[in-house]
PDB file of N, CA and C in Angstrom:
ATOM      1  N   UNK A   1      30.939  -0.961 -42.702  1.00  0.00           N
ATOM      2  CA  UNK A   1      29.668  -0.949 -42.014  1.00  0.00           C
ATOM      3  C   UNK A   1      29.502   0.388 -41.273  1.00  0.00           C
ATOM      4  N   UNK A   2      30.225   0.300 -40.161  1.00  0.00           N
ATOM      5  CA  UNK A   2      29.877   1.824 -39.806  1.00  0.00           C
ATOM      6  C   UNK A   2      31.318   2.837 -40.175  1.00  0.00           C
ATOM      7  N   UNK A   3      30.983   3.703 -40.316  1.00  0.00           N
ATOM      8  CA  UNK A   3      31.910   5.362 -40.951  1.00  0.00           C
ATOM      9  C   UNK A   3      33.094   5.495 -39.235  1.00  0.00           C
ATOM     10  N   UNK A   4      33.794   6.264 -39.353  1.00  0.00           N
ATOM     11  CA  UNK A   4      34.794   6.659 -38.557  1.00  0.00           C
ATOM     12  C   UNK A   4      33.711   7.751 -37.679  1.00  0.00           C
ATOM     13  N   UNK A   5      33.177   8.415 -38.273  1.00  0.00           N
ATOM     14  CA  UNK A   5      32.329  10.317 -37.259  1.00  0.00           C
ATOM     15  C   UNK A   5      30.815   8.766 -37.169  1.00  0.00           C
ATOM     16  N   UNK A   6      30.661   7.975 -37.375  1.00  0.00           N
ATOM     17  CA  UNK A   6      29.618   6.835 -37.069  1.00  0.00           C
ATOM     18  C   UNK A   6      30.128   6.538 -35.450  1.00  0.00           C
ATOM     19  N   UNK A   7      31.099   5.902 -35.619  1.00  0.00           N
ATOM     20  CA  UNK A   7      32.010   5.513 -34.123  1.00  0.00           C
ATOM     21  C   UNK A   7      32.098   6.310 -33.001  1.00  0.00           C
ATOM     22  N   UNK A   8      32.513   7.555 -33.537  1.00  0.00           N
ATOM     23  CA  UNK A   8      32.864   8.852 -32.745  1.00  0.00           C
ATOM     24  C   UNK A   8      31.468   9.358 -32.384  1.00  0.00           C
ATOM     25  N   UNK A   9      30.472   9.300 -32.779  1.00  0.00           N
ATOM     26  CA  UNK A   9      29.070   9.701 -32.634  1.00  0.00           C
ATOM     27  C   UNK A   9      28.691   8.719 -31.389  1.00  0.00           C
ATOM     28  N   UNK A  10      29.111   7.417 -31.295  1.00  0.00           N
ATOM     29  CA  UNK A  10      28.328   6.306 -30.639  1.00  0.00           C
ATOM     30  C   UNK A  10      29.116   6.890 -29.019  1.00  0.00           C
ATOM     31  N   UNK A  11      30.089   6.806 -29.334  1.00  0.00           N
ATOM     32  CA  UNK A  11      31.350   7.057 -28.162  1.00  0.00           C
ATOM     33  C   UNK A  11      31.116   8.219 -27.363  1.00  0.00           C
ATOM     34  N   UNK A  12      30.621   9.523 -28.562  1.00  0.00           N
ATOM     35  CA  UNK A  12      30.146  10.848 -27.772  1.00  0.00           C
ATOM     36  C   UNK A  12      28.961  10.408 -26.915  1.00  0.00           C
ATOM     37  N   UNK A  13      28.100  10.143 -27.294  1.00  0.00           N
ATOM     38  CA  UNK A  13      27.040   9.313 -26.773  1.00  0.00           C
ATOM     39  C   UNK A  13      27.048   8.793 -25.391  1.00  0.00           C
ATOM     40  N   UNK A  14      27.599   7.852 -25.790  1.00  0.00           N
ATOM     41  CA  UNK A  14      28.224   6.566 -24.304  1.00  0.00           C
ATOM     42  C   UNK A  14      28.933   7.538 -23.319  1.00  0.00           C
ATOM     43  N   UNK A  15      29.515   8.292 -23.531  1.00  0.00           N
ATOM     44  CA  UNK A  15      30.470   9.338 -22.154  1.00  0.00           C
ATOM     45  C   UNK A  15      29.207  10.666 -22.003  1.00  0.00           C
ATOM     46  N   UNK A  16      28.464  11.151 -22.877  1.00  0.00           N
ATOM     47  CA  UNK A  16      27.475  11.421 -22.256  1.00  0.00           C
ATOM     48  C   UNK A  16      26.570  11.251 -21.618  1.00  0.00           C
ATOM     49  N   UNK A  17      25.843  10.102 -21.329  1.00  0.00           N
ATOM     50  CA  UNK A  17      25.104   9.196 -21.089  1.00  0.00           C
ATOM     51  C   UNK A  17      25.594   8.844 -19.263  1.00  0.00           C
ATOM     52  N   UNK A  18      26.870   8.632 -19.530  1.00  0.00           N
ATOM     53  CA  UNK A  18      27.935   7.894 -18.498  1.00  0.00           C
ATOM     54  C   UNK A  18      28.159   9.297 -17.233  1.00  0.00           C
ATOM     55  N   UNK A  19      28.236  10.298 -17.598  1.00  0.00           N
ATOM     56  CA  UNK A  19      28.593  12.045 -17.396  1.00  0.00           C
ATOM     57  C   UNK A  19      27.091  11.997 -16.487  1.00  0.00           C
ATOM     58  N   UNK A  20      25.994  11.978 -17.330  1.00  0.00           N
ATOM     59  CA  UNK A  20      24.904  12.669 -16.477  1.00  0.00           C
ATOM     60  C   UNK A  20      24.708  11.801 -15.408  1.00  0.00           C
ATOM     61  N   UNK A  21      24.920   9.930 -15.860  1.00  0.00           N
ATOM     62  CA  UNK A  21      24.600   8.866 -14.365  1.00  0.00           C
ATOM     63  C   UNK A  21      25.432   9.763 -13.354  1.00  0.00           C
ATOM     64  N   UNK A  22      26.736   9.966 -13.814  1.00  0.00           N
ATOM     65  CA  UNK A  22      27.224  10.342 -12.728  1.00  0.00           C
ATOM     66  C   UNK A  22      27.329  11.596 -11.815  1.00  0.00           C
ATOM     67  N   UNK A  23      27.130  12.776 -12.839  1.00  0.00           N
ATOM     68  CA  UNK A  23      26.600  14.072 -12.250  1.00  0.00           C
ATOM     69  C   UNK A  23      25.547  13.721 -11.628  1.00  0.00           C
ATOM     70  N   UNK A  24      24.338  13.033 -11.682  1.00  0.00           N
ATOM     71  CA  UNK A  24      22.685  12.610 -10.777  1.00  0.00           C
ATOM     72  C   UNK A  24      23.145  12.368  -9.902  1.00  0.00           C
ATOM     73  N   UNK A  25      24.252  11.373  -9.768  1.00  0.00           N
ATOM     74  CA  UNK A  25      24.364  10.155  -8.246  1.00  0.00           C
ATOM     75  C   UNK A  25      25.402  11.352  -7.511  1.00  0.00           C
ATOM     76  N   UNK A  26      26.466  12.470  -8.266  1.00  0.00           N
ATOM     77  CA  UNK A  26      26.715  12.910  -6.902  1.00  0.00           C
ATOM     78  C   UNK A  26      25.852  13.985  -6.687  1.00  0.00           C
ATOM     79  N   UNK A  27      25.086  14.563  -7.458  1.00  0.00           N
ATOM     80  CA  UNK A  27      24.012  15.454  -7.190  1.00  0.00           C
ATOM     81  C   UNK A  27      23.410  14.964  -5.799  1.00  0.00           C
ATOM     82  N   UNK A  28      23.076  13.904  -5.773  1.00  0.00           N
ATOM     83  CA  UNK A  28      22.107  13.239  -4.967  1.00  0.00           C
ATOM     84  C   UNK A  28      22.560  12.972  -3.800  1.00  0.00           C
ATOM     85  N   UNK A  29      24.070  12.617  -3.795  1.00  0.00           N
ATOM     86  CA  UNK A  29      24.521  12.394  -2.298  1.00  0.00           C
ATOM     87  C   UNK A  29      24.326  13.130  -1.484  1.00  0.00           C
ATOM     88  N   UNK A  30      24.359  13.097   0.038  1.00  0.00           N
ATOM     89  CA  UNK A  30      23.999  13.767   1.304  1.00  0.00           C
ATOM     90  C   UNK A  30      22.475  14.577   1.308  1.00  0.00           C
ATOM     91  N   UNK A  31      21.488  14.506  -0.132  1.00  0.00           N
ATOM     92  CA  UNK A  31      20.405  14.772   0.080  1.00  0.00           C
ATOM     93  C   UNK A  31      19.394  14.130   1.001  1.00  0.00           C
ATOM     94  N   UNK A  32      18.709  14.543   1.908  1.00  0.00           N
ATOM     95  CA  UNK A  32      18.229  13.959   2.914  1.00  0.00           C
ATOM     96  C   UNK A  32      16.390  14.607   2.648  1.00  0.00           C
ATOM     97  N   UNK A  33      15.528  13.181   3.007  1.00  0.00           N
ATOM     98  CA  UNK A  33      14.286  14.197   3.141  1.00  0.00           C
ATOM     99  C   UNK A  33      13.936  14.005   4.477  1.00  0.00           C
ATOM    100  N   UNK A  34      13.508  15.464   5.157  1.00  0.00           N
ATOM    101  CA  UNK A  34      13.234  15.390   6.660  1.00  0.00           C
ATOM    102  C   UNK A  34      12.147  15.952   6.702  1.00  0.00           C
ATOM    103  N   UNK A  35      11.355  15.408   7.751  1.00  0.00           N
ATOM    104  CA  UNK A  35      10.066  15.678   8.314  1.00  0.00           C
ATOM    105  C   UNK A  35       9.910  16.641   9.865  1.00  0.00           C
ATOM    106  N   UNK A  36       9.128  17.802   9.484  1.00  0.00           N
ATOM    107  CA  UNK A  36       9.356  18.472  10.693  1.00  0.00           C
ATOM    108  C   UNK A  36       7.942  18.313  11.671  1.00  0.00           C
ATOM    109  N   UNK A  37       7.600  18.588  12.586  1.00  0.00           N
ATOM    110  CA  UNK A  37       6.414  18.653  13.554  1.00  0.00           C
ATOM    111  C   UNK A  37       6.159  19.571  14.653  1.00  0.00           C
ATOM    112  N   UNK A  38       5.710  20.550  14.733  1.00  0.00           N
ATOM    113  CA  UNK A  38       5.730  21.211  15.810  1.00  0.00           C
ATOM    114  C   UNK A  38       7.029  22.218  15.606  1.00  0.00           C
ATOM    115  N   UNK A  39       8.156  22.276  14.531  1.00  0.00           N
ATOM    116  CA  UNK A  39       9.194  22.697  14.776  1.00  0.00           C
ATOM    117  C   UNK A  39      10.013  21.389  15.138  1.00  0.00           C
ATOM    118  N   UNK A  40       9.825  20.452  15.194  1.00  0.00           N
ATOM    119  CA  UNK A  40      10.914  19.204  15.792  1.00  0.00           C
ATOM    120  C   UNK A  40      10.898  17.698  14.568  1.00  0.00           C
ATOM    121  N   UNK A  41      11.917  17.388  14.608  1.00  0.00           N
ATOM    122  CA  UNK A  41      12.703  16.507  13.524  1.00  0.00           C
ATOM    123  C   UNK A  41      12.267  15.433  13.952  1.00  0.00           C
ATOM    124  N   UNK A  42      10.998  14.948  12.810  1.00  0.00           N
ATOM    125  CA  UNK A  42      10.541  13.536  14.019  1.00  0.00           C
ATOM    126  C   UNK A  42      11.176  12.374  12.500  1.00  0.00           C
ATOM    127  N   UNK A  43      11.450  12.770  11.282  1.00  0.00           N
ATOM    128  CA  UNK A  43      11.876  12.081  10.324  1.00  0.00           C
ATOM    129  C   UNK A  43      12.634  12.421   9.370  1.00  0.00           C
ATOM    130  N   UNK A  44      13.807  11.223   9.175  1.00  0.00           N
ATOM    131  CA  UNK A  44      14.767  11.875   8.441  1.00  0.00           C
ATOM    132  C   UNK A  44      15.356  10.255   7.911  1.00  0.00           C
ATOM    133  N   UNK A  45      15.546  10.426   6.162  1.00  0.00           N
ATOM    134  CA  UNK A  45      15.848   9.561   5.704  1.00  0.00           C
ATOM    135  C   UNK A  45      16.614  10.137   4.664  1.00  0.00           C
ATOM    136  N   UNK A  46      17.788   8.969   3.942  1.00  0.00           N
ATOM    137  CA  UNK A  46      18.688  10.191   3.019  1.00  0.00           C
ATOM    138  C   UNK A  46      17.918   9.113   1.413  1.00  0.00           C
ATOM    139  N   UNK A  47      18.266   9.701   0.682  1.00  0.00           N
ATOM    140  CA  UNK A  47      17.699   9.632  -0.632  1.00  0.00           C
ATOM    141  C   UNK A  47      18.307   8.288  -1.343  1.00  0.00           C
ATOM    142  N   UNK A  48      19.504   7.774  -0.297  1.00  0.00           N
ATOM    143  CA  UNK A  48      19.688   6.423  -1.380  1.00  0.00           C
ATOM    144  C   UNK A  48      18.389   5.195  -0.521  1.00  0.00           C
ATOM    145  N   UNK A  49      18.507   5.943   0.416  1.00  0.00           N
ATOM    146  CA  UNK A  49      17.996   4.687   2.115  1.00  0.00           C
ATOM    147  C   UNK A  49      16.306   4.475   1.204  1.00  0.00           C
ATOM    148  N   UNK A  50      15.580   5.266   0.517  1.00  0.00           N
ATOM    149  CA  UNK A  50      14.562   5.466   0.032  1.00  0.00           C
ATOM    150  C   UNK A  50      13.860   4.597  -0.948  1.00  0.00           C
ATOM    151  N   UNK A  51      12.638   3.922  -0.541  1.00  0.00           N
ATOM    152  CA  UNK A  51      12.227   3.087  -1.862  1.00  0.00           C
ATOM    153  C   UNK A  51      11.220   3.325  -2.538  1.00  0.00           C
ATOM    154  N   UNK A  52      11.362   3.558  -3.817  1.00  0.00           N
ATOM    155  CA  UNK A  52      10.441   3.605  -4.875  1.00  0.00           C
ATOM    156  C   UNK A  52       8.548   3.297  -4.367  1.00  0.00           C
ATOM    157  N   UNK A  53       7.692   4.067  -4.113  1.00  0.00           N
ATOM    158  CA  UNK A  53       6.143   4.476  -3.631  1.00  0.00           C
ATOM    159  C   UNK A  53       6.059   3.570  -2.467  1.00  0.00           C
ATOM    160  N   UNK A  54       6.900   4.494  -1.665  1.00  0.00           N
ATOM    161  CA  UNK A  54       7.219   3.988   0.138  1.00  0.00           C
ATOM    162  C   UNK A  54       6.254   5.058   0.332  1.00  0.00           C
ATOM    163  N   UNK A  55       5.659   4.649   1.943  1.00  0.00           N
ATOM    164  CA  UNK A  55       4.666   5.010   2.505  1.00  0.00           C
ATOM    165  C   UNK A  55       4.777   5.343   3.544  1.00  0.00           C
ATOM    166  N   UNK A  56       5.084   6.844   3.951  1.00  0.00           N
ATOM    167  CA  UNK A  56       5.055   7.129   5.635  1.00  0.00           C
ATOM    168  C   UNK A  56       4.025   7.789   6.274  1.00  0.00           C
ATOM    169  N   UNK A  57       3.611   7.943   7.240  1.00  0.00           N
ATOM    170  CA  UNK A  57       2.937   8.684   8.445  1.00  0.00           C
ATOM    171  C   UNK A  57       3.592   9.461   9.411  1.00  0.00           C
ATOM    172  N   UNK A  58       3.378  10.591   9.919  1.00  0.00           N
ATOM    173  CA  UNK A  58       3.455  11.133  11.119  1.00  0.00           C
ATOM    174  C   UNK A  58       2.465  11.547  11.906  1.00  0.00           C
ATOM    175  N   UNK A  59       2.578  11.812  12.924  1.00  0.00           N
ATOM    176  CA  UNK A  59       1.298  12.256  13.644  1.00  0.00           C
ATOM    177  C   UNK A  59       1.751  13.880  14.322  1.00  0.00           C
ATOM    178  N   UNK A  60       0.764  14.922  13.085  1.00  0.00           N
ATOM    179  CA  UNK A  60       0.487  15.800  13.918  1.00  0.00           C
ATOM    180  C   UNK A  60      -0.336  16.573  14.850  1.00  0.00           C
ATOM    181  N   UNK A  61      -0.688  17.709  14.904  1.00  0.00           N
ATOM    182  CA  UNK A  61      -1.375  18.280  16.153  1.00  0.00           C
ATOM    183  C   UNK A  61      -2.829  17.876  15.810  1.00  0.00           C
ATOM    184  N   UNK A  62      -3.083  17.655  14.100  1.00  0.00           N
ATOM    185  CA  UNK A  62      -4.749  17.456  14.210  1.00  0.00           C
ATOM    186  C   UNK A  62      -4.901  15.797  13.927  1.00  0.00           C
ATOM    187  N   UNK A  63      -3.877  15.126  13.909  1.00  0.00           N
ATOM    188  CA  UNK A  63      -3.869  13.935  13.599  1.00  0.00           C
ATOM    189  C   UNK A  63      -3.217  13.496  12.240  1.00  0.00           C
ATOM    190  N   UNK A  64      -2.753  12.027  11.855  1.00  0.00           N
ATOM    191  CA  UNK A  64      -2.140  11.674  11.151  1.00  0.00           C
ATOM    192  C   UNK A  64      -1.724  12.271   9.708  1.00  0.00           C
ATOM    193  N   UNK A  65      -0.768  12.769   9.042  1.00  0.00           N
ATOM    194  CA  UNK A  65      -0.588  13.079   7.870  1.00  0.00           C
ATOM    195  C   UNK A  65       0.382  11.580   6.992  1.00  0.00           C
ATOM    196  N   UNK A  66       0.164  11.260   5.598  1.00  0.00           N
ATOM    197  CA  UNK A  66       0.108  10.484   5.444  1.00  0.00           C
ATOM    198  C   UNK A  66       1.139  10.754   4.072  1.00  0.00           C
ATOM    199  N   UNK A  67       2.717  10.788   3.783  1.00  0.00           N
ATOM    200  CA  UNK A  67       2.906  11.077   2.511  1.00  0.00           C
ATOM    201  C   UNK A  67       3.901  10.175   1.363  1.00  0.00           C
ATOM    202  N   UNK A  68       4.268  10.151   0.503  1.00  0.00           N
ATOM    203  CA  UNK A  68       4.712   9.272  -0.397  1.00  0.00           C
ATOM    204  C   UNK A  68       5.934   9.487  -1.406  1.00  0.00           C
ATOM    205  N   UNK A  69       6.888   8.918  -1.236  1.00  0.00           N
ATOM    206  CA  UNK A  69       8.373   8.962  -1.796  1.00  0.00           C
ATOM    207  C   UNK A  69       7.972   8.316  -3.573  1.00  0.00           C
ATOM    208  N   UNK A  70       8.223   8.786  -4.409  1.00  0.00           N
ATOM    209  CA  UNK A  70       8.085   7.943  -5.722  1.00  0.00           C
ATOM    210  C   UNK A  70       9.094   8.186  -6.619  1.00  0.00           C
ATOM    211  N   UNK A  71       9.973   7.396  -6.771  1.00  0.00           N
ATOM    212  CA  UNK A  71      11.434   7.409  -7.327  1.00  0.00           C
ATOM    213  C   UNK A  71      10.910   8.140  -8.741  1.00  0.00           C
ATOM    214  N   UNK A  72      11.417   9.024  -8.750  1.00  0.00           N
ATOM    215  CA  UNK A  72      11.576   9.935  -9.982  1.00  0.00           C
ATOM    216  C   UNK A  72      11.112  11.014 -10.325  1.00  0.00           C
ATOM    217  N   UNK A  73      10.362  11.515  -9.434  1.00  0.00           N
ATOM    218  CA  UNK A  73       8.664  12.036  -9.142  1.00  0.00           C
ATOM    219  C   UNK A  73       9.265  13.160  -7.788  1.00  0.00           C
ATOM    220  N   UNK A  74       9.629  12.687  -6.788  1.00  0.00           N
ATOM    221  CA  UNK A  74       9.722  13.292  -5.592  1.00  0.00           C
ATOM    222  C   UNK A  74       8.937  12.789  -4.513  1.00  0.00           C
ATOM    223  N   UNK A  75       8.413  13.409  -3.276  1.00  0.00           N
ATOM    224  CA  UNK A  75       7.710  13.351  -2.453  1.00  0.00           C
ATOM    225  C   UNK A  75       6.794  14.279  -2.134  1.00  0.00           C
ATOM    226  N   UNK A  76       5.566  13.378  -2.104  1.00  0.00           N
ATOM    227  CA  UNK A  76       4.070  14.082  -2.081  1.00  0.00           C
ATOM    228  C   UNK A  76       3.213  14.064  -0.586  1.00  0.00           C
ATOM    229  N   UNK A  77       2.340  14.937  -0.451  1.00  0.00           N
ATOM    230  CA  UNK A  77       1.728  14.605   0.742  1.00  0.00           C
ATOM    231  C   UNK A  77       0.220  13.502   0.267  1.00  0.00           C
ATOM    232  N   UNK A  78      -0.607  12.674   0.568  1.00  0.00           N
ATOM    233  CA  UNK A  78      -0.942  11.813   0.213  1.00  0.00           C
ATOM    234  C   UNK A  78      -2.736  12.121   1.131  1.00  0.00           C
ATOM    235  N   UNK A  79      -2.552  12.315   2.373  1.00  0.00           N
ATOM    236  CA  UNK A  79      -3.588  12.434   3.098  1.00  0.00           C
ATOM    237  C   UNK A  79      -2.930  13.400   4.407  1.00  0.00           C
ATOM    238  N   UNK A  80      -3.995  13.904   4.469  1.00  0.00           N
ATOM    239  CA  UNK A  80      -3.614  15.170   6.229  1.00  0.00           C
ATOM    240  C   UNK A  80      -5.269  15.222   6.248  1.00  0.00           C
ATOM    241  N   UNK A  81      -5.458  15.796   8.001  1.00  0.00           N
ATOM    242  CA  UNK A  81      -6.641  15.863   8.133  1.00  0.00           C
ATOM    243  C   UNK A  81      -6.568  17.555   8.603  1.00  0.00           C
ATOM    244  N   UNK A  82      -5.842  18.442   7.546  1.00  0.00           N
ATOM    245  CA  UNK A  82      -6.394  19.715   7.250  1.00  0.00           C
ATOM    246  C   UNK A  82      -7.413  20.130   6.638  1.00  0.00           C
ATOM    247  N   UNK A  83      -8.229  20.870   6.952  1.00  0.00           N
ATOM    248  CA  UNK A  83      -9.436  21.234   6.256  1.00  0.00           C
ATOM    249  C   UNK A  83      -9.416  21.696   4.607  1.00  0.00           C
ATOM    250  N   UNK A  84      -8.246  22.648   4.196  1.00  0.00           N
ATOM    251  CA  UNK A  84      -8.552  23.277   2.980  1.00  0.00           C
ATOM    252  C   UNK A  84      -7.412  22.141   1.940  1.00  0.00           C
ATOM    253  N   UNK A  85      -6.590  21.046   2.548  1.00  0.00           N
ATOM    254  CA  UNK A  85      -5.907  20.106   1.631  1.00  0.00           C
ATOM    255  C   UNK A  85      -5.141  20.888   0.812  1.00  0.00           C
ATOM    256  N   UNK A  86      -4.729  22.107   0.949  1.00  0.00           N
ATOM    257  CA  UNK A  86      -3.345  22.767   0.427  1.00  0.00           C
ATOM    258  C   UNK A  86      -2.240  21.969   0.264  1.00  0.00           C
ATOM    259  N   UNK A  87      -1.620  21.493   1.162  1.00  0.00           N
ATOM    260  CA  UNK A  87      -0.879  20.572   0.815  1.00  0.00           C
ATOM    261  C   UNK A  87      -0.885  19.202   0.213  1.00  0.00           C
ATOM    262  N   UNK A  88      -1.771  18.784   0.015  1.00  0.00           N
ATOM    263  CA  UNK A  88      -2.007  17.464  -1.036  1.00  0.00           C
ATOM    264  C   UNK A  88      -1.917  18.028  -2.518  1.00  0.00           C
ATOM    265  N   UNK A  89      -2.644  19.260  -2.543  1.00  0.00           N
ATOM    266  CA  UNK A  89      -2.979  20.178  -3.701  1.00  0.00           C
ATOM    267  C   UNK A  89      -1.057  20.285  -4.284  1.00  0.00           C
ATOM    268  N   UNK A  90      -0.277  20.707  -3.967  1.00  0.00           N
ATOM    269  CA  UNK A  90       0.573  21.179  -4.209  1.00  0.00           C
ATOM    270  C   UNK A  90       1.578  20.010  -4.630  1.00  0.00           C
ATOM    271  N   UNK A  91       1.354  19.049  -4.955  1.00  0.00           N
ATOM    272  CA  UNK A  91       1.610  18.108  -5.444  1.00  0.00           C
ATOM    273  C   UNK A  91       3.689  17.495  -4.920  1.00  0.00           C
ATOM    274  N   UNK A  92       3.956  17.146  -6.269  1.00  0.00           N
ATOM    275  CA  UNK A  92       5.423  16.193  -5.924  1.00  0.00           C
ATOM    276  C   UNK A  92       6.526  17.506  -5.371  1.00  0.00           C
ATOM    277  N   UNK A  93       7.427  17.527  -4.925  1.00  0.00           N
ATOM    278  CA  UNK A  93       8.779  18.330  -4.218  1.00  0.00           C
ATOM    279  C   UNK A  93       9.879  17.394  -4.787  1.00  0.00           C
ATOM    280  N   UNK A  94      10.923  17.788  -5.787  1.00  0.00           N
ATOM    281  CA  UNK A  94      11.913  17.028  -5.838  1.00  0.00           C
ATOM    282  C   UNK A  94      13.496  17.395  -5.464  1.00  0.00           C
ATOM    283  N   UNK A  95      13.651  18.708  -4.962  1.00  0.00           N
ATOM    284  CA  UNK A  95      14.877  19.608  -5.481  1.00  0.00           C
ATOM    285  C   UNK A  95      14.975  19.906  -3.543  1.00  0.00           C
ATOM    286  N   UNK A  96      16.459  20.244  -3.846  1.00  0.00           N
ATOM    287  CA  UNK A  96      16.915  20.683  -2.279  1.00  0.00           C
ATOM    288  C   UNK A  96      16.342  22.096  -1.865  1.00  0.00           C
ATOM    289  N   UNK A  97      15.771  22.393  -1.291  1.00  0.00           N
ATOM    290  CA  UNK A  97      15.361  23.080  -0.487  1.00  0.00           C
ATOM    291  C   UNK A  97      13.440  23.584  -0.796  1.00  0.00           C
ATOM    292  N   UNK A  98      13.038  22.739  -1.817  1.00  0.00           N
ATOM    293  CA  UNK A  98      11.774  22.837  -1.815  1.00  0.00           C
ATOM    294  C   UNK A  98      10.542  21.964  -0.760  1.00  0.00           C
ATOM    295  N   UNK A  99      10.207  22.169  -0.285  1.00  0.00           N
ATOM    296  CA  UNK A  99       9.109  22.140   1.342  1.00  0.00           C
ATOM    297  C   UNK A  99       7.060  22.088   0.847  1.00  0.00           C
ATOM    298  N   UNK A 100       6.837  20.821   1.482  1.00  0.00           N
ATOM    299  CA  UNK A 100       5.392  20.959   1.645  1.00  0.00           C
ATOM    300  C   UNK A 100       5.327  21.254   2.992  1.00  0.00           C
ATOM    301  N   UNK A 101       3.995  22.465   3.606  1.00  0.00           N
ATOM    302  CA  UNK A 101       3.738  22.828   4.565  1.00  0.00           C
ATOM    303  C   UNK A 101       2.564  22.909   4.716  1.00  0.00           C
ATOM    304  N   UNK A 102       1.802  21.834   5.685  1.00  0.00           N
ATOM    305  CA  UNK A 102       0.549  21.910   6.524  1.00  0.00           C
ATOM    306  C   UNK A 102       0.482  22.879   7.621  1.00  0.00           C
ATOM    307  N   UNK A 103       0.116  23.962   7.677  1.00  0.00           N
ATOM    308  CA  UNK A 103      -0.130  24.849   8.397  1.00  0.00           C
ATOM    309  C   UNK A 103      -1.272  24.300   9.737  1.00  0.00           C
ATOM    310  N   UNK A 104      -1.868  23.639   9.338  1.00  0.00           N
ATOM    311  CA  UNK A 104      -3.157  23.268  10.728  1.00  0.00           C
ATOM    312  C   UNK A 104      -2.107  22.265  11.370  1.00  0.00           C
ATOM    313  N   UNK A 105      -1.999  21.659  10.489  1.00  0.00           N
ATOM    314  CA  UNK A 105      -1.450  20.141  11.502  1.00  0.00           C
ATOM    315  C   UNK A 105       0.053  20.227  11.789  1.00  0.00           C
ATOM    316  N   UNK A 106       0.581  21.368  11.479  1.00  0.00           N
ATOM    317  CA  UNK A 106       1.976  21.907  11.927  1.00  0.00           C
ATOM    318  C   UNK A 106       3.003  20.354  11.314  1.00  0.00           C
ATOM    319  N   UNK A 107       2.907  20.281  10.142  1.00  0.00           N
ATOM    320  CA  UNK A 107       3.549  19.695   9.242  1.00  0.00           C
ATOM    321  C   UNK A 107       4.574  20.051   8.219  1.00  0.00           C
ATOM    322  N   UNK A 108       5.611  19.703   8.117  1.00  0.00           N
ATOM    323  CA  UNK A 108       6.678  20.798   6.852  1.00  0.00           C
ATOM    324  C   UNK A 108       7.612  19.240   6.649  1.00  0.00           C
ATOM    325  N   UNK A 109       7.522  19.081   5.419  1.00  0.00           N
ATOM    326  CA  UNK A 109       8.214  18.207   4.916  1.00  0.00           C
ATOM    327  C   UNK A 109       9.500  18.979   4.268  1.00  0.00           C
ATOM    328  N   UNK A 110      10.831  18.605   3.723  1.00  0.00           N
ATOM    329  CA  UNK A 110      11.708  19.356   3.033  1.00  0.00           C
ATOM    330  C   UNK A 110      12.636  18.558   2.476  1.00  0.00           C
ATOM    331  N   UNK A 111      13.195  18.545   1.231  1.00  0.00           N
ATOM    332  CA  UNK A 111      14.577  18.538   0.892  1.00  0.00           C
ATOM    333  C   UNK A 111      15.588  19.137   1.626  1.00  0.00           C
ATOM    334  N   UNK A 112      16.433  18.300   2.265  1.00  0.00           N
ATOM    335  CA  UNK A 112      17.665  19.244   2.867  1.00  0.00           C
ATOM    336  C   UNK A 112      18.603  18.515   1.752  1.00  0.00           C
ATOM    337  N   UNK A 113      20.611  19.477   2.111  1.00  0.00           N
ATOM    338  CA  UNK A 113      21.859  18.829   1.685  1.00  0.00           C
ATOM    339  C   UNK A 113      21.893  19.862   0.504  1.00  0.00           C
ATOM    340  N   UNK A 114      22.710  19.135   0.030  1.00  0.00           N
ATOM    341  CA  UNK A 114      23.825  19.595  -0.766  1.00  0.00           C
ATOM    342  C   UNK A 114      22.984  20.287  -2.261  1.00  0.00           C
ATOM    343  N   UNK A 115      23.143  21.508  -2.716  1.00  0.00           N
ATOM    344  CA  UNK A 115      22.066  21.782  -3.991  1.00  0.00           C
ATOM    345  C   UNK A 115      23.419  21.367  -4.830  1.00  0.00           C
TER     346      UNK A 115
END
């Protein structure tokens, strides 16, 4: 039924497969996404603590910004009450050290940890 390089094909497979789960999950450890305000750490959650199109708020200097975690995707800004919406514009952030920044409402979201 199946060939000997049939077997060995399935097996390469399965430990590749097995290799990247596990390169992702320690990729991922100690990644944290933090929320800045004013310059000050008003939110900070690490990436396992995180659930799939969770919904946060902060409140900055012009009023509420509004943004969204989506497992696979990254984190987006969702609503701010900045005038030109640059940052909604600029869509998902998934990688350590990439940052959405509301300039009016003194907002900076970021990937921190381990690249």
């Amino acid at each position: 039924m199946f060939r000997r390089y049939d077997i060995l094909l399935i097996i390469f497979f399965l430990l590749l497969a097995l290799g990247l789960f596990y390169f992702n999950y320690i990729r991922n450890e100690g990644v944290v996404l933090k929320v800045y305000v004013n310059n000050r750490e008003v939110f900070s959650k690490s990436l396992g603590e995180l659930k799939s199109r969770e919904r946060f708020e902060v409140q900055g200097l012009l009023g509420k910004s509004v943004f969204e975690y989506v497992e696979g995707k990254g984190v987006r800004m969702i609503s701010s009450p900045c005038p030109d919406k640059l940052c909604i514009k600029q869509g998902f952030i998934n990688k350590v050290g990439e940052s959405i920044v509301c300039l009016p409402n003194r907002v900076v979201i970021t990937w921190e940890g381990r690249k």
